[in-house]
Protein backbone atom coordinates (compact mmCIF):
# COMPACT_ATOMS: atom_id res chain seq x y z
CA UNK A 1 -2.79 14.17 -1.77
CA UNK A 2 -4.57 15.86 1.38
CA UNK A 3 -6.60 17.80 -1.43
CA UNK A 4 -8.34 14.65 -3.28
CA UNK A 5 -8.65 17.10 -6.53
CA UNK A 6 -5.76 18.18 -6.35
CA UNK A 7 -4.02 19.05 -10.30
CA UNK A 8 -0.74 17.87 -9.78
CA UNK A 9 -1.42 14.59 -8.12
CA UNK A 10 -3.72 13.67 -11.69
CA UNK A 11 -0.54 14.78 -13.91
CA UNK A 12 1.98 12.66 -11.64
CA UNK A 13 -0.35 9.17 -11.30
CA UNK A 14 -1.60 7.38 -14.47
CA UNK A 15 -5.00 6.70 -14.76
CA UNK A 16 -4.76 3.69 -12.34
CA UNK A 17 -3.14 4.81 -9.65
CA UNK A 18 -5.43 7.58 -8.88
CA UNK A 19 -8.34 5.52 -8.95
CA UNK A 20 -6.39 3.43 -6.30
CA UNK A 21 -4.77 6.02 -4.06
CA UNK A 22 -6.99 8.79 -4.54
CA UNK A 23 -10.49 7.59 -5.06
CA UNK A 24 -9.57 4.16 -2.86
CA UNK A 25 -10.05 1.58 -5.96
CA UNK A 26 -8.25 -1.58 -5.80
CA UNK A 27 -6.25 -3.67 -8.49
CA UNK A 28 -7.61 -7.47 -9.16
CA UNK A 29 -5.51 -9.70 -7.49
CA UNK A 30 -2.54 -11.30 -8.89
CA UNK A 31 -1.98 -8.56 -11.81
CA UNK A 32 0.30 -5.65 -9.93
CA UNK A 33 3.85 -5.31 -10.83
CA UNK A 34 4.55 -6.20 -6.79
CA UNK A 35 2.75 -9.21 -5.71
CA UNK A 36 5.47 -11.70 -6.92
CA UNK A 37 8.54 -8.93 -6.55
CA UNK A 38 11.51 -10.54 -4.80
CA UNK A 39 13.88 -7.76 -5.33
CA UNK A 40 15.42 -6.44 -2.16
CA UNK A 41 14.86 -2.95 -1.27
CA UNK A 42 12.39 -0.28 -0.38
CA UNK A 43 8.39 0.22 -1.76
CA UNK A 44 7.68 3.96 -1.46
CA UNK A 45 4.12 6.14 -1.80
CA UNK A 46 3.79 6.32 -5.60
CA UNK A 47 2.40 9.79 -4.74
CA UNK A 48 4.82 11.12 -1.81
CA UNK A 49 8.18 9.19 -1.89
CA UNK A 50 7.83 8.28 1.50
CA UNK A 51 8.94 5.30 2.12
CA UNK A 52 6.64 2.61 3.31
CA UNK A 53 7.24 -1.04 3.48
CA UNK A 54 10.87 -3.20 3.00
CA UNK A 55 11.67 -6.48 1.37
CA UNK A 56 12.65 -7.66 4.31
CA UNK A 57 9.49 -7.47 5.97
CA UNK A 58 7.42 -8.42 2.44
CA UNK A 59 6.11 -12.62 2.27
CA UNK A 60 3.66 -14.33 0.22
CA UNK A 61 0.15 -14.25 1.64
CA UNK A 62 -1.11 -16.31 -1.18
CA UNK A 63 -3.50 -13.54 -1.73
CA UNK A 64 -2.11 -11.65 -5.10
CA UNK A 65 -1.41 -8.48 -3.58
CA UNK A 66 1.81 -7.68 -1.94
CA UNK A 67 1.98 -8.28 1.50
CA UNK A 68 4.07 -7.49 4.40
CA UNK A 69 4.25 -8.26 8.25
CA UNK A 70 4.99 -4.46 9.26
CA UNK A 71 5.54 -0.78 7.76
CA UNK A 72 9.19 0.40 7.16
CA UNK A 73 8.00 2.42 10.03
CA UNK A 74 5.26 2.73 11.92
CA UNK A 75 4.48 6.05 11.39
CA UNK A 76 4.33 6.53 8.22
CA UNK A 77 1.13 4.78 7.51
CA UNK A 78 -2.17 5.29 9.33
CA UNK A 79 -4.94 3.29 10.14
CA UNK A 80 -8.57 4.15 9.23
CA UNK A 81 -11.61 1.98 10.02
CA UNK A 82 -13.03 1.29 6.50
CA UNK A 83 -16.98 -0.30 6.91
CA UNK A 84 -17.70 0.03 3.07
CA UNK A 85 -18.73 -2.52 0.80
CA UNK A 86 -20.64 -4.43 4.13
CA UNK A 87 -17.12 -5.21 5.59
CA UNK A 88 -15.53 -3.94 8.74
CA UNK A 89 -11.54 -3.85 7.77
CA UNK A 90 -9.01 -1.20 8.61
CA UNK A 91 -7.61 0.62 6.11
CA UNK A 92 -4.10 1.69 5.69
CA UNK A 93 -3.01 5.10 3.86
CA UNK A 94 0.22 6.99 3.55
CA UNK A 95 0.26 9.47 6.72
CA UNK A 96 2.60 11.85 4.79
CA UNK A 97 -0.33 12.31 1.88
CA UNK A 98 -3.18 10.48 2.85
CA UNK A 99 -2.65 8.08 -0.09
CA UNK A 100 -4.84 4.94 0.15
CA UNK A 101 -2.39 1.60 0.01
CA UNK A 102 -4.51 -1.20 1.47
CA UNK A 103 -5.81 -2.69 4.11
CA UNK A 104 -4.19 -4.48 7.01
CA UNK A 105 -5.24 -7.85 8.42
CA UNK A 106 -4.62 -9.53 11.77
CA UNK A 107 -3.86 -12.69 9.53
CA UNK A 108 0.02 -12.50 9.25
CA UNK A 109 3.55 -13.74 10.21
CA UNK A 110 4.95 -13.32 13.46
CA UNK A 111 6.14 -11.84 14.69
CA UNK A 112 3.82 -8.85 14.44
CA UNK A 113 0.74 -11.58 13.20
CA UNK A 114 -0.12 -8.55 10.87
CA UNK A 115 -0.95 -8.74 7.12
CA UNK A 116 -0.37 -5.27 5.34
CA UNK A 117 -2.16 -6.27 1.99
CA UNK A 118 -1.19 -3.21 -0.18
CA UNK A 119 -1.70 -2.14 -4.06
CA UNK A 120 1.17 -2.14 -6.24
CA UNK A 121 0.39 0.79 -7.68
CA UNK A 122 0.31 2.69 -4.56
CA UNK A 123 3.69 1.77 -4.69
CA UNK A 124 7.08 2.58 -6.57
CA UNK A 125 10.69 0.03 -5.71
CA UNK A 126 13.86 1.38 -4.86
CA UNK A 127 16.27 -1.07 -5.46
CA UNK A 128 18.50 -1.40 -2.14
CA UNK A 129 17.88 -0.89 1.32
């Protein structure tokens, strides 16, 4: 995904998820297969496989995206300072591919009072953890 036009990563993502983890679009609230999910187990990088985020760390934000209070581990998502659309939030993308997921907020749980608000379909479920 380093290489935004990059063939392969347009034959492996529909139509949606490119526009959100390549060209950094966003889902409407509410509608992505994830925000409601209580399945346990593991949300990996719809484009790398990595794995990114854990049921166990996923809660309701009330916002209609799934959320979560801290990556799988910490390094394998980045943090970018995002200042488009007249807002000042900090984006979060897959380090492995440079995928965009989200953004995180300072809004969330503790322990870690973080808010990872992230697409669902940046995201594929692995059942089990």
């Amino acid at each position: 995904m380093k290489d935004k036009d990059d063939s392969s990563s347009k034959a492996k993502l529909s139509p949606e998820q490119y526009n959100v983890c390549i060209l950094k679009g966003t889902e409407a609230p509410f509608t992505g297969q994830y925000w409601n999910h209580k399945e346990a187990g593991t949300y990996k990088c719809a484009c790398c496989d990595a794995v990114l985020f854990s049921s166990k760390n996923k809660f309701d934000s009330g916002t209609g995206w799934p959320s979560y209070s801290a990556p799988f581990n910490p390094e394998a998502v980045k943090e970018i300072t995002d200042e488009s659309h007249g807002m000042k939030r900090v984006e979060i993308i897959c380090k492995f591919c440079g995928a965009h997921l989200g953004h995180v907020f300072p809004d969330g749980p503790q322990p870690t009072g973080l808010r990872y608000c992230i697409n669902s379909l940046s995201l594929v479920f692995s059942k089990g953890i």
